[in-house]
PDB file of N, CA and C in Angstrom:
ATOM      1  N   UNK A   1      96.332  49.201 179.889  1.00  0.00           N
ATOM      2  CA  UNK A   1      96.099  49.975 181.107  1.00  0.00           C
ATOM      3  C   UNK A   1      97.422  50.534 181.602  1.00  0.00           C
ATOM      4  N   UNK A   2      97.201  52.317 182.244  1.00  0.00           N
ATOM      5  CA  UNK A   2      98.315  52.403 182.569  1.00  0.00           C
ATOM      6  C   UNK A   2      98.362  52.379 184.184  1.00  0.00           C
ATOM      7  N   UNK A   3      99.398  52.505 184.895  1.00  0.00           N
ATOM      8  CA  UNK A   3      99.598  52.922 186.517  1.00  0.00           C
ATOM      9  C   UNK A   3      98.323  53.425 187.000  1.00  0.00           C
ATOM     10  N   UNK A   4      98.199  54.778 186.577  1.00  0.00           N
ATOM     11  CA  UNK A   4      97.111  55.878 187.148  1.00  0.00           C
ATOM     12  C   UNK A   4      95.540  54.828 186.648  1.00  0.00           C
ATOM     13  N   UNK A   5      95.138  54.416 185.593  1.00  0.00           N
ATOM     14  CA  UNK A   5      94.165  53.608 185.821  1.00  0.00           C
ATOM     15  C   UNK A   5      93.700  52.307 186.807  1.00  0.00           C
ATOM     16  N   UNK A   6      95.027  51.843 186.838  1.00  0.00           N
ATOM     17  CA  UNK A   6      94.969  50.780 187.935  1.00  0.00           C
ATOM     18  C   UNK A   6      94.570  50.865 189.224  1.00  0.00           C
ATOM     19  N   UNK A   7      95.689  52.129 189.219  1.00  0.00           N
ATOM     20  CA  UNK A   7      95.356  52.950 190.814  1.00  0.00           C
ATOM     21  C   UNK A   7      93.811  53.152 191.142  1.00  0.00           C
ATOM     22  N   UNK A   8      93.190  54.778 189.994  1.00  0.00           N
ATOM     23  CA  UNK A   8      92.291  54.703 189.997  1.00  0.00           C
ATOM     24  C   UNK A   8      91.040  54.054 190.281  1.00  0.00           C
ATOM     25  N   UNK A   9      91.162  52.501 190.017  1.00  0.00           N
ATOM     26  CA  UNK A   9      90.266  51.553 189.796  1.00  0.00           C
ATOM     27  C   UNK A   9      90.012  51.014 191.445  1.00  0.00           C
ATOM     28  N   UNK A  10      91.423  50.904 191.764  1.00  0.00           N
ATOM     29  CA  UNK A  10      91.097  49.690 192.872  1.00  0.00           C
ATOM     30  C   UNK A  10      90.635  51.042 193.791  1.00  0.00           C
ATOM     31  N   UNK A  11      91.408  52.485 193.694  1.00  0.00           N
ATOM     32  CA  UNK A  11      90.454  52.840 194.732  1.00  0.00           C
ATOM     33  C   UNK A  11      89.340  53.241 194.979  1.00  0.00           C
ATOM     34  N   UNK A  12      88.587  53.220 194.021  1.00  0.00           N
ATOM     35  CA  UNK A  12      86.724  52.803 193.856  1.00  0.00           C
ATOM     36  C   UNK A  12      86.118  51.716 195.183  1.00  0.00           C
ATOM     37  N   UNK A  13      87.460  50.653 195.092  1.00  0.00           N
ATOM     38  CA  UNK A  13      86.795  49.566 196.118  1.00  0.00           C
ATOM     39  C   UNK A  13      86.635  50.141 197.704  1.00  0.00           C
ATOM     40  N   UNK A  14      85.903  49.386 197.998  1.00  0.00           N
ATOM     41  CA  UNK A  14      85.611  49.813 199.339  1.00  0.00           C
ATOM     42  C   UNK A  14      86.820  49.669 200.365  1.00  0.00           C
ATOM     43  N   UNK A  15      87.088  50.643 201.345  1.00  0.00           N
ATOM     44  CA  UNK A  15      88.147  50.285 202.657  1.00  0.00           C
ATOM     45  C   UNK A  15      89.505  49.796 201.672  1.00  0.00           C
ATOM     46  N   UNK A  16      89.938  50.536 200.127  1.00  0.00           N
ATOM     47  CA  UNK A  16      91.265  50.523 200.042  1.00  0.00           C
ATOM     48  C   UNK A  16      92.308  51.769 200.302  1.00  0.00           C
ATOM     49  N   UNK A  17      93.815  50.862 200.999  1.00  0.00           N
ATOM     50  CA  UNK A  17      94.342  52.220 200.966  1.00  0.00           C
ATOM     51  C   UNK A  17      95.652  52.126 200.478  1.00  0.00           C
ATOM     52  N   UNK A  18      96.244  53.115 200.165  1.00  0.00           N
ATOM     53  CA  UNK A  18      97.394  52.804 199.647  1.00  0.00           C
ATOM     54  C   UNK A  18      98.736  53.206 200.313  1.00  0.00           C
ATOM     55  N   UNK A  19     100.089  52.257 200.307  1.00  0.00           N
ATOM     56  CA  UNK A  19     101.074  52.364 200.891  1.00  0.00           C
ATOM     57  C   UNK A  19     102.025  52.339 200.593  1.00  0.00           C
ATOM     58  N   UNK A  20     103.376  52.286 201.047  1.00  0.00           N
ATOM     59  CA  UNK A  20     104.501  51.920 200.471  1.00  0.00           C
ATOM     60  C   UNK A  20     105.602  51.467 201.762  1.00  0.00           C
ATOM     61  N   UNK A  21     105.213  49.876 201.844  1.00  0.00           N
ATOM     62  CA  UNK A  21     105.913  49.947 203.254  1.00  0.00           C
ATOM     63  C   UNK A  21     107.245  49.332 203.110  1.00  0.00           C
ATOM     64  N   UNK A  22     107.747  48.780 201.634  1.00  0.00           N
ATOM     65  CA  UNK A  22     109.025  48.176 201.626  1.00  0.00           C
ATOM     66  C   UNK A  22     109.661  49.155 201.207  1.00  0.00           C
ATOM     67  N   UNK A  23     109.593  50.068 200.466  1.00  0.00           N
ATOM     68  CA  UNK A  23     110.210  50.958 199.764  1.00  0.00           C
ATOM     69  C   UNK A  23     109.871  52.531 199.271  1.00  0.00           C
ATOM     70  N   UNK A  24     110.164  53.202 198.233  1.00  0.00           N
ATOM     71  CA  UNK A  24     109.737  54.543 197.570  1.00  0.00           C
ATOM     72  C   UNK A  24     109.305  54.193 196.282  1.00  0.00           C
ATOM     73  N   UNK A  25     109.316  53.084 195.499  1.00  0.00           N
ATOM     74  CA  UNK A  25     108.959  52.490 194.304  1.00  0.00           C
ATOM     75  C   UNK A  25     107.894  51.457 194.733  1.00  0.00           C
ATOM     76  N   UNK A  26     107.487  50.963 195.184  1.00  0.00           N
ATOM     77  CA  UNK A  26     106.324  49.573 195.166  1.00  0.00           C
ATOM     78  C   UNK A  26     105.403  50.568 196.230  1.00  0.00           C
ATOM     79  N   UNK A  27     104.320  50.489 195.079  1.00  0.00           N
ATOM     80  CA  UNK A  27     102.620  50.757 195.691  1.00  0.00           C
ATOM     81  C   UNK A  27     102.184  49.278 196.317  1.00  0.00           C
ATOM     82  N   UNK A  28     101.666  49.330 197.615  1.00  0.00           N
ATOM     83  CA  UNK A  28     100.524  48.374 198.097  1.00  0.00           C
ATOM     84  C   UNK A  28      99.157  48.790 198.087  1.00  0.00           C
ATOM     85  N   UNK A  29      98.367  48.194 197.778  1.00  0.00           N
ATOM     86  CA  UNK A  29      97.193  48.953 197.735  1.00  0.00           C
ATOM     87  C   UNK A  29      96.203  47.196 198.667  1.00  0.00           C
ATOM     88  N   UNK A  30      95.668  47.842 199.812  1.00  0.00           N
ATOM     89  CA  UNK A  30      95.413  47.020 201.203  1.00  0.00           C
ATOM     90  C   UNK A  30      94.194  47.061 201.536  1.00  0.00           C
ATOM     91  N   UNK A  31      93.601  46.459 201.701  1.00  0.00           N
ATOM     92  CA  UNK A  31      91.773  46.135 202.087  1.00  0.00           C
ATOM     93  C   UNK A  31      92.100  45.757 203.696  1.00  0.00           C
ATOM     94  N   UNK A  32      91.617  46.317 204.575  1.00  0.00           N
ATOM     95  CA  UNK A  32      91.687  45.969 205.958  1.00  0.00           C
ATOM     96  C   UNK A  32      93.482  45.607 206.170  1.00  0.00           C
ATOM     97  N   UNK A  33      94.016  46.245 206.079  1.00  0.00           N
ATOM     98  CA  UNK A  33      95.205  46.220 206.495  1.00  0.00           C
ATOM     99  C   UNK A  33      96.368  45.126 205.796  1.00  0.00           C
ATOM    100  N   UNK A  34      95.505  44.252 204.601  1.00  0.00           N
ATOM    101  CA  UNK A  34      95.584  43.390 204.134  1.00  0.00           C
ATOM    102  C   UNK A  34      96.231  43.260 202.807  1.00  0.00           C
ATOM    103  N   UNK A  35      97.563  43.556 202.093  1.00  0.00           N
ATOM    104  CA  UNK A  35      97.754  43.350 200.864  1.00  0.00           C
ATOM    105  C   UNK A  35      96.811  42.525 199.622  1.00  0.00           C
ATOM    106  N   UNK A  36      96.574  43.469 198.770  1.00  0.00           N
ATOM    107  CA  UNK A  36      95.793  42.739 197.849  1.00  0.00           C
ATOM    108  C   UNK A  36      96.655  42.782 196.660  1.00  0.00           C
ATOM    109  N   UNK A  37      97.327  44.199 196.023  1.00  0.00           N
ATOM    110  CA  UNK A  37      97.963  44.454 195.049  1.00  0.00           C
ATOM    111  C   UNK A  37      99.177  45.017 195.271  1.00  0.00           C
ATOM    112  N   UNK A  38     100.123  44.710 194.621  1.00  0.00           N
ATOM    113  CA  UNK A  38     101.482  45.749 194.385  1.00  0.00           C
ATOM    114  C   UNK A  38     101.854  45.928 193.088  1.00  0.00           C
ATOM    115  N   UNK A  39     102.593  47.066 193.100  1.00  0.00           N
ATOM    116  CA  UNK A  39     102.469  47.888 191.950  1.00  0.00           C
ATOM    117  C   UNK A  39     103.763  48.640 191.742  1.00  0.00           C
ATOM    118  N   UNK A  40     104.759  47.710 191.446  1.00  0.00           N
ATOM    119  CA  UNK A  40     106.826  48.265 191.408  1.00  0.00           C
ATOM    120  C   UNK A  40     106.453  49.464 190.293  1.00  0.00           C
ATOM    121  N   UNK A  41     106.197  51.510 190.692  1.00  0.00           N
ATOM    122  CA  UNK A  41     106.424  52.200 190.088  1.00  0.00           C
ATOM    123  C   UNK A  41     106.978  52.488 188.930  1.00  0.00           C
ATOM    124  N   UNK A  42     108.352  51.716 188.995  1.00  0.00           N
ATOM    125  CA  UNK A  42     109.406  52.674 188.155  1.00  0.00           C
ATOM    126  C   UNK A  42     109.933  51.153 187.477  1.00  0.00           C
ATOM    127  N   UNK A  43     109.329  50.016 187.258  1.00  0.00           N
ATOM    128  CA  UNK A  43     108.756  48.523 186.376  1.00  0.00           C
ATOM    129  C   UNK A  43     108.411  48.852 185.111  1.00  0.00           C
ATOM    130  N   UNK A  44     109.131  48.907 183.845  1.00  0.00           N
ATOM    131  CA  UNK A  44     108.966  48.549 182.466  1.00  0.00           C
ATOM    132  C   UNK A  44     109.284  47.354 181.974  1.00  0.00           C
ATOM    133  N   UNK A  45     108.270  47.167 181.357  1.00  0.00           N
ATOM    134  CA  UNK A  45     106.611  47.010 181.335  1.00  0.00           C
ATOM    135  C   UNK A  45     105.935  47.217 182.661  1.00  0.00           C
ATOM    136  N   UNK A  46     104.593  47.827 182.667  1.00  0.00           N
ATOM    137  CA  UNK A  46     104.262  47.567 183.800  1.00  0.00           C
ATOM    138  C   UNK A  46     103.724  46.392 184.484  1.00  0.00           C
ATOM    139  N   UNK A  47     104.081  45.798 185.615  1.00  0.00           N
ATOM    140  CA  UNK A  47     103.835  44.813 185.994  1.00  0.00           C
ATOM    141  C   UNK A  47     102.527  45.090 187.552  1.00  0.00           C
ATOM    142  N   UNK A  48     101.759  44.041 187.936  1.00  0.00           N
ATOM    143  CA  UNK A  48     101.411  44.175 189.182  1.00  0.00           C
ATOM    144  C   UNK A  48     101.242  42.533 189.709  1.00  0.00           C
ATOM    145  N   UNK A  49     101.258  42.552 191.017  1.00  0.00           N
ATOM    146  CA  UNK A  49     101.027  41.209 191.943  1.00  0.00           C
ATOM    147  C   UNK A  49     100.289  41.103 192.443  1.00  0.00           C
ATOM    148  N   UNK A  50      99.139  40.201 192.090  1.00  0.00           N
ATOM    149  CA  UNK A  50      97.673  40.227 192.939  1.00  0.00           C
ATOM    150  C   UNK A  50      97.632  38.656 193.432  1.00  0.00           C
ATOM    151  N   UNK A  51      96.809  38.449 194.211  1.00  0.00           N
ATOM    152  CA  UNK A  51      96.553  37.173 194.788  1.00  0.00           C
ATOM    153  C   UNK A  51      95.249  36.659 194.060  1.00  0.00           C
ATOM    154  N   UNK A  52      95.472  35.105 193.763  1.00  0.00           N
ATOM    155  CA  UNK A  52      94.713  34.395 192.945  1.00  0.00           C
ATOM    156  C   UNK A  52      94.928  32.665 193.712  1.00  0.00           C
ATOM    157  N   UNK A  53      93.417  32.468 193.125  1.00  0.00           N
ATOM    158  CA  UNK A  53      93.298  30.944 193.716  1.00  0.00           C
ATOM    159  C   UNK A  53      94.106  30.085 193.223  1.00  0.00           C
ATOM    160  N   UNK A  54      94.650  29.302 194.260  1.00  0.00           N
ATOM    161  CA  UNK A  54      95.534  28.243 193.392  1.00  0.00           C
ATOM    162  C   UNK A  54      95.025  27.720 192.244  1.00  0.00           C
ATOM    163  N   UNK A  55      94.079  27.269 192.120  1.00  0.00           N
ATOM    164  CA  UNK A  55      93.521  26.756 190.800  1.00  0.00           C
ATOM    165  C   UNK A  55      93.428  27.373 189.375  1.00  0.00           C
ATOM    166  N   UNK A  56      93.124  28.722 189.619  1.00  0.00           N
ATOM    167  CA  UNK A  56      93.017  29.589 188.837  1.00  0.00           C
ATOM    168  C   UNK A  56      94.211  29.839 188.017  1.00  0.00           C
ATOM    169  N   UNK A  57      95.539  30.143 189.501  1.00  0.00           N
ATOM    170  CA  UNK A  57      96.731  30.524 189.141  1.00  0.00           C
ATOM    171  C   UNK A  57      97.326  29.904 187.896  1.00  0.00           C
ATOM    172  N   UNK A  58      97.372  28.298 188.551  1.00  0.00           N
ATOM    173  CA  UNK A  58      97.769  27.095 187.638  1.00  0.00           C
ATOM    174  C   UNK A  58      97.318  27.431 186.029  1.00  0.00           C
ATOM    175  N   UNK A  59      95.874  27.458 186.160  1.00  0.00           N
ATOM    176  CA  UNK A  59      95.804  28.142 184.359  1.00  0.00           C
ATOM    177  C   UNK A  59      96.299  28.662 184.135  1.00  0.00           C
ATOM    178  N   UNK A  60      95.989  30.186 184.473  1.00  0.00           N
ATOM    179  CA  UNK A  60      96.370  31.729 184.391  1.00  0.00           C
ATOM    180  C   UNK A  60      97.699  31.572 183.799  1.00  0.00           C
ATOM    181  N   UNK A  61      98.368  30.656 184.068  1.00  0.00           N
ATOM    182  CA  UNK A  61      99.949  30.971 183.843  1.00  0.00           C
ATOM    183  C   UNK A  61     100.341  29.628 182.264  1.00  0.00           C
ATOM    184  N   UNK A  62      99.547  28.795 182.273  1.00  0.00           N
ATOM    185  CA  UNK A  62     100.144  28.005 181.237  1.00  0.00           C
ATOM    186  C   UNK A  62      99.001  28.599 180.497  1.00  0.00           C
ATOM    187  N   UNK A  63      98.028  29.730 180.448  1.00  0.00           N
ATOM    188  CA  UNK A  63      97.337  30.081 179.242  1.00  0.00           C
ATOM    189  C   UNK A  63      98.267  31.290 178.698  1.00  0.00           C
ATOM    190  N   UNK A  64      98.791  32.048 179.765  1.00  0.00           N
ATOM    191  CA  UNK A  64      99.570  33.464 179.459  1.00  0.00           C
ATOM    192  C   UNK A  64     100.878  33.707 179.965  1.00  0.00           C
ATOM    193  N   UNK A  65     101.426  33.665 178.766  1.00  0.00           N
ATOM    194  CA  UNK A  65     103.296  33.965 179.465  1.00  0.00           C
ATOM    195  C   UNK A  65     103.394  35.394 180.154  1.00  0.00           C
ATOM    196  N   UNK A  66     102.312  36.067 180.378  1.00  0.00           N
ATOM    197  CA  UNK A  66     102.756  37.588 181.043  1.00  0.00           C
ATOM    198  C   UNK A  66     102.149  37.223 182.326  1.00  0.00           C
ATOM    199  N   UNK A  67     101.668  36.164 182.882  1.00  0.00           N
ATOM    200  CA  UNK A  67     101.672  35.632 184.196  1.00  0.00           C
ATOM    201  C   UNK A  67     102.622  34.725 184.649  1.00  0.00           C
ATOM    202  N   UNK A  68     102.994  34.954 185.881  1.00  0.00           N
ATOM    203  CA  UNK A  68     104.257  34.201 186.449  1.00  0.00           C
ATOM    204  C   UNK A  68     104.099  33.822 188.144  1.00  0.00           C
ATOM    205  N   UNK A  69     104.546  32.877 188.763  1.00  0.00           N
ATOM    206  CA  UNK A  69     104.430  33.303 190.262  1.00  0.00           C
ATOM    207  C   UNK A  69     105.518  34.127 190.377  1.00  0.00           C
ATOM    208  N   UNK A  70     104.492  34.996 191.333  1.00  0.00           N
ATOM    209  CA  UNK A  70     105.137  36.182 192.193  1.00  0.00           C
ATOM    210  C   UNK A  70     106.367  36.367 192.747  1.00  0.00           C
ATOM    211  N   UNK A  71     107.679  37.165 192.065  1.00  0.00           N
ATOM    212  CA  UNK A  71     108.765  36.850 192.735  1.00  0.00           C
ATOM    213  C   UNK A  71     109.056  37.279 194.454  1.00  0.00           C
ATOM    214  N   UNK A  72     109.458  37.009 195.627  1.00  0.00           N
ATOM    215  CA  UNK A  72     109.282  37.348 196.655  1.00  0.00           C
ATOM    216  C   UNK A  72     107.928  36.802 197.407  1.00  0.00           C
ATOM    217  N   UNK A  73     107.319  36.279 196.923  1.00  0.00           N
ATOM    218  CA  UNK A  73     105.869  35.738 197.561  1.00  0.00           C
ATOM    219  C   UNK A  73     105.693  34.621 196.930  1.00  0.00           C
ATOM    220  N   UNK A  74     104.493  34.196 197.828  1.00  0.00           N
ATOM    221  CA  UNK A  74     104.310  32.626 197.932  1.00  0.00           C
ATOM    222  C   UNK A  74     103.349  32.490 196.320  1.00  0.00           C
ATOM    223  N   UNK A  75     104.365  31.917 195.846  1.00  0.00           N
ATOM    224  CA  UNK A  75     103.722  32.055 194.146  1.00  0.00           C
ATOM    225  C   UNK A  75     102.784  30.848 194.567  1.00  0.00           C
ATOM    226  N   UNK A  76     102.278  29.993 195.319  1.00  0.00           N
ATOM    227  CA  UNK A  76     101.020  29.425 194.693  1.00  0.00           C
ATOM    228  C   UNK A  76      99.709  30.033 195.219  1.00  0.00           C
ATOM    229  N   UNK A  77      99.860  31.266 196.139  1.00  0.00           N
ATOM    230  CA  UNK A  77      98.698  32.287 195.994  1.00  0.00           C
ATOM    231  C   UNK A  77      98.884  33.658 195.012  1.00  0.00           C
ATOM    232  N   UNK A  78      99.935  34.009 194.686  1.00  0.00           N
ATOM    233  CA  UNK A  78     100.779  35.185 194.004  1.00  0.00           C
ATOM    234  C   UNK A  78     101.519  35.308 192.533  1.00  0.00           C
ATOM    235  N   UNK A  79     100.402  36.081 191.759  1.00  0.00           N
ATOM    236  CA  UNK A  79     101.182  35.678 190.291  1.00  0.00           C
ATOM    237  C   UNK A  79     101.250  36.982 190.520  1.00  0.00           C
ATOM    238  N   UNK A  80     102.565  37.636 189.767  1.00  0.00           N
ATOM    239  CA  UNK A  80     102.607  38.856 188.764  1.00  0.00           C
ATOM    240  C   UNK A  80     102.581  38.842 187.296  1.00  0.00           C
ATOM    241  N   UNK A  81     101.942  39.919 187.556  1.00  0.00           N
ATOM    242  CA  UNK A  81     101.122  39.850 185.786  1.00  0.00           C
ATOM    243  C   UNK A  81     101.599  41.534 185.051  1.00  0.00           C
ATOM    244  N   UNK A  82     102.242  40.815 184.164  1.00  0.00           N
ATOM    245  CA  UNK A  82     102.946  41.861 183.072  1.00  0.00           C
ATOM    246  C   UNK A  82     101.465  42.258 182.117  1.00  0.00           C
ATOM    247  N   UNK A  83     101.407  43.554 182.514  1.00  0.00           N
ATOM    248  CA  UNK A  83     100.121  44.039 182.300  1.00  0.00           C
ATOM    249  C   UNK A  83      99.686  44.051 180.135  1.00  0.00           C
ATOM    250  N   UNK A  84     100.904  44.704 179.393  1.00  0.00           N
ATOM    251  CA  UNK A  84     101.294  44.467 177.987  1.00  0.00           C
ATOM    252  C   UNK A  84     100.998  43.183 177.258  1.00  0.00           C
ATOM    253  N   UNK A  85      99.664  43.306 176.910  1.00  0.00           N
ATOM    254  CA  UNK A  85      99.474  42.376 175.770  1.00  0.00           C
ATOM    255  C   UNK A  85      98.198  41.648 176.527  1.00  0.00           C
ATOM    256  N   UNK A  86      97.475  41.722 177.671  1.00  0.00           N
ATOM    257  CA  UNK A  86      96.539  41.303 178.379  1.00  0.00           C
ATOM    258  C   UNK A  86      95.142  42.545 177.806  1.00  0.00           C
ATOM    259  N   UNK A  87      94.011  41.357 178.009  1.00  0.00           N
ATOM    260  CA  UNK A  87      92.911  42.418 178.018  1.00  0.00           C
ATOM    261  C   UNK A  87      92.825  43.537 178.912  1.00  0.00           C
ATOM    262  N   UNK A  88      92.539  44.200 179.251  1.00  0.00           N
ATOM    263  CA  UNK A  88      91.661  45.043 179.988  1.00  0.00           C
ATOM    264  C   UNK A  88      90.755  44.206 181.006  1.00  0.00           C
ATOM    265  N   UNK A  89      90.132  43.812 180.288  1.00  0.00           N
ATOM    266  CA  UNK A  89      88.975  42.783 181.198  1.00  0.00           C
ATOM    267  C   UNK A  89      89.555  41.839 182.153  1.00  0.00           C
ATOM    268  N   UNK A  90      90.639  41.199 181.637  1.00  0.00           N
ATOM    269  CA  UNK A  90      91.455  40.177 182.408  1.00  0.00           C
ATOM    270  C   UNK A  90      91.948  40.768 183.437  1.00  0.00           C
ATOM    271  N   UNK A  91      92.689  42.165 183.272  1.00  0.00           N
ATOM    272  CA  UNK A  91      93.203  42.462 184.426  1.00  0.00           C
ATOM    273  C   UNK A  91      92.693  42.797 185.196  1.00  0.00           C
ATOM    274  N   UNK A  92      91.290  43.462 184.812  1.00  0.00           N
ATOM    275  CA  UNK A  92      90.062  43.983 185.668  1.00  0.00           C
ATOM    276  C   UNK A  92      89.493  43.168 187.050  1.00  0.00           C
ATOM    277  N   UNK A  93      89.293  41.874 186.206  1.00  0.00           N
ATOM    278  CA  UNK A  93      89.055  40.568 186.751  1.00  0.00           C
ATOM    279  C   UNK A  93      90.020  39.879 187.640  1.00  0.00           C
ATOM    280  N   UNK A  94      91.237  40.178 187.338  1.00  0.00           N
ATOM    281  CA  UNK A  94      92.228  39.397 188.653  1.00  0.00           C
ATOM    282  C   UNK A  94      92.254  40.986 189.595  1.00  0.00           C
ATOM    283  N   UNK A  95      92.377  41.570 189.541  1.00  0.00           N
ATOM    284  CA  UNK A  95      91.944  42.850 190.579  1.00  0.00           C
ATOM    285  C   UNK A  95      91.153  42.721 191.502  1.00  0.00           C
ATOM    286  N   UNK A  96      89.706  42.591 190.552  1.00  0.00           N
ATOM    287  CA  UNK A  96      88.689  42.192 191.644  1.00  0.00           C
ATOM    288  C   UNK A  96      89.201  40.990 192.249  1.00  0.00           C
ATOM    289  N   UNK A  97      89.494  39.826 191.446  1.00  0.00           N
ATOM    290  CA  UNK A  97      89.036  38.725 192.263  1.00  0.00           C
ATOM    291  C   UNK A  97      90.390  38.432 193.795  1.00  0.00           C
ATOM    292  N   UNK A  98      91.446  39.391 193.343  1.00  0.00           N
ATOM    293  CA  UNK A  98      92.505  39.338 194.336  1.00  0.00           C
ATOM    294  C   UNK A  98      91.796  40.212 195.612  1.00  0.00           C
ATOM    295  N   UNK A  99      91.324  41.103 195.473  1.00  0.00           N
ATOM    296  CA  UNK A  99      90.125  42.151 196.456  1.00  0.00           C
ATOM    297  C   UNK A  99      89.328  41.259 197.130  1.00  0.00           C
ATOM    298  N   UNK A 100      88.955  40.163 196.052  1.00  0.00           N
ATOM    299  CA  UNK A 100      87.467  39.569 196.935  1.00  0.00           C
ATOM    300  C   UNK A 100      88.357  38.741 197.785  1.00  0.00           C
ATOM    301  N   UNK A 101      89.159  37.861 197.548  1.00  0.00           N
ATOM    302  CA  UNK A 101      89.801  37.044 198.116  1.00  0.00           C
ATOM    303  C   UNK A 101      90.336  37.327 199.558  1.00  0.00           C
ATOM    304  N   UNK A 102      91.446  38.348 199.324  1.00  0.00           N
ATOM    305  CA  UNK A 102      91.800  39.344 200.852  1.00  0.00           C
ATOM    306  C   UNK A 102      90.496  39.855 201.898  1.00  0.00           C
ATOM    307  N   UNK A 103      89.508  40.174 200.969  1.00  0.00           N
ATOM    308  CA  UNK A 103      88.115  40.774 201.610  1.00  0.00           C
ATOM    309  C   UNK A 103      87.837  40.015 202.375  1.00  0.00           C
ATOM    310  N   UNK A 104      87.333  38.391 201.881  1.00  0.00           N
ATOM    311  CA  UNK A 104      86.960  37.529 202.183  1.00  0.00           C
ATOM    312  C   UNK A 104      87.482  37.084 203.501  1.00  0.00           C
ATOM    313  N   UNK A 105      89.020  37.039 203.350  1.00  0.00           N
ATOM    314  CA  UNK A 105      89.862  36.618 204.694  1.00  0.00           C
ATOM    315  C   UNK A 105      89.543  37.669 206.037  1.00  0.00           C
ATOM    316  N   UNK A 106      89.081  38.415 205.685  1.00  0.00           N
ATOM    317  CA  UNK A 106      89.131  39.611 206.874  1.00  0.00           C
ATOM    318  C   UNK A 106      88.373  39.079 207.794  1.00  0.00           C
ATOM    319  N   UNK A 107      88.433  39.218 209.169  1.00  0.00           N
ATOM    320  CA  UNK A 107      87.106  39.064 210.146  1.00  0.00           C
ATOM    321  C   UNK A 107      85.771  39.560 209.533  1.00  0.00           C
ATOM    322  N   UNK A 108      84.844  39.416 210.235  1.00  0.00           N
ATOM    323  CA  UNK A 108      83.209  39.621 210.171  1.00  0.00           C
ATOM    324  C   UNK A 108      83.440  40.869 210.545  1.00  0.00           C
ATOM    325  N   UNK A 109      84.015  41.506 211.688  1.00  0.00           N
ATOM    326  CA  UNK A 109      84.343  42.765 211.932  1.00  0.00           C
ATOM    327  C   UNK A 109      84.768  43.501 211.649  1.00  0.00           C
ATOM    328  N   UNK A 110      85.694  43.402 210.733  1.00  0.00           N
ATOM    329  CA  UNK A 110      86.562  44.620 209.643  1.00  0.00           C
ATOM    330  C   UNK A 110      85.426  44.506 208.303  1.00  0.00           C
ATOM    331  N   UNK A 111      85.063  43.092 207.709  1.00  0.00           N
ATOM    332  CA  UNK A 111      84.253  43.217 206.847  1.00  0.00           C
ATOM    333  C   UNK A 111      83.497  44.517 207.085  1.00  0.00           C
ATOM    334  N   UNK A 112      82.486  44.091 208.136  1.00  0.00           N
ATOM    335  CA  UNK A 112      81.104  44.818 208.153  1.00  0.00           C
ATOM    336  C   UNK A 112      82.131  46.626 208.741  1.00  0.00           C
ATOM    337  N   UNK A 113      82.634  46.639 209.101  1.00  0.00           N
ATOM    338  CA  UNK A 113      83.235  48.255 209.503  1.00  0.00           C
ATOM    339  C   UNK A 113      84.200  48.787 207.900  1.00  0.00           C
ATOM    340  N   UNK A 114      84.244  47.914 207.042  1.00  0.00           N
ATOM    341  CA  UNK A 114      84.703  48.525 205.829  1.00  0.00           C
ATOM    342  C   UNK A 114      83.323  48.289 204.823  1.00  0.00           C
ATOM    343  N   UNK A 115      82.074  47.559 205.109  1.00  0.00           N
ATOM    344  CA  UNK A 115      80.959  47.772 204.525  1.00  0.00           C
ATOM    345  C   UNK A 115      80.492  49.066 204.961  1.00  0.00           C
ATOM    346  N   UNK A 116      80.417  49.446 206.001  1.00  0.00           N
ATOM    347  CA  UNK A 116      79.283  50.492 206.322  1.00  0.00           C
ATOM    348  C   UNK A 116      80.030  51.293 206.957  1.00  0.00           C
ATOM    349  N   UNK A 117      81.399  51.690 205.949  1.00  0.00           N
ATOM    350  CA  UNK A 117      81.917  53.334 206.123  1.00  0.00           C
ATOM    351  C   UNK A 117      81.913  54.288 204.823  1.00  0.00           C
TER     352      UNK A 117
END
């Protein structure tokens, strides 16, 4: 997968938007105001940082050396994942499940006002 697919993808999801609030190189891409993904532009290999369950993480990372905790963030919610040499599907899957997760945290009120816009 490249950049522009990634992009592409997450913004399918509902109530995402995209930012750049540390810099001119790192994409955030935010569900209710909420970081879900980042995305260091001008990163060879490409890399991104999504949020994952601790439990999950813990695998995720002694099954695949292109997962790591997140440098700058609280690596036991935050892996970055060196996208090169991963399925498709896998990354698909920590996308969503970093989306559902942030989603999840939102009030009942941002939920339902990013459901039914």
């Amino acid at each position: 997968m490249d950049t522009n697919e990634i992009l592409e993808y997450c913004l399918t999801k509902r109530g995402v938007t995209e930012t750049f609030p540390f810099d001119n190189e790192t994409l955030v891409l935010k569900v209710g105001e909420k970081m879900f993904l980042l995305m260091p532009l001008e990163k060879h290999p490409l890399q991104i940082n999504v949020k994952t369950d601790p439990e999950w993480s813990a695998e995720l990372r002694e099954r695949y050396p292109q997962i790591t905790g997140a440098f700058h963030m609280n690596k036991t919610h935050w892996n970055s994942v060196q996208v090169d040499g991963l399925k498709r599907e896998l990354i698909l899957q920590l996308i969503d499940h970093s989306y559902e997760l942030v989603f999840k945290s939102l009030t009942r009120k941002i939920q339902n006002i990013i459901i039914n816009s």
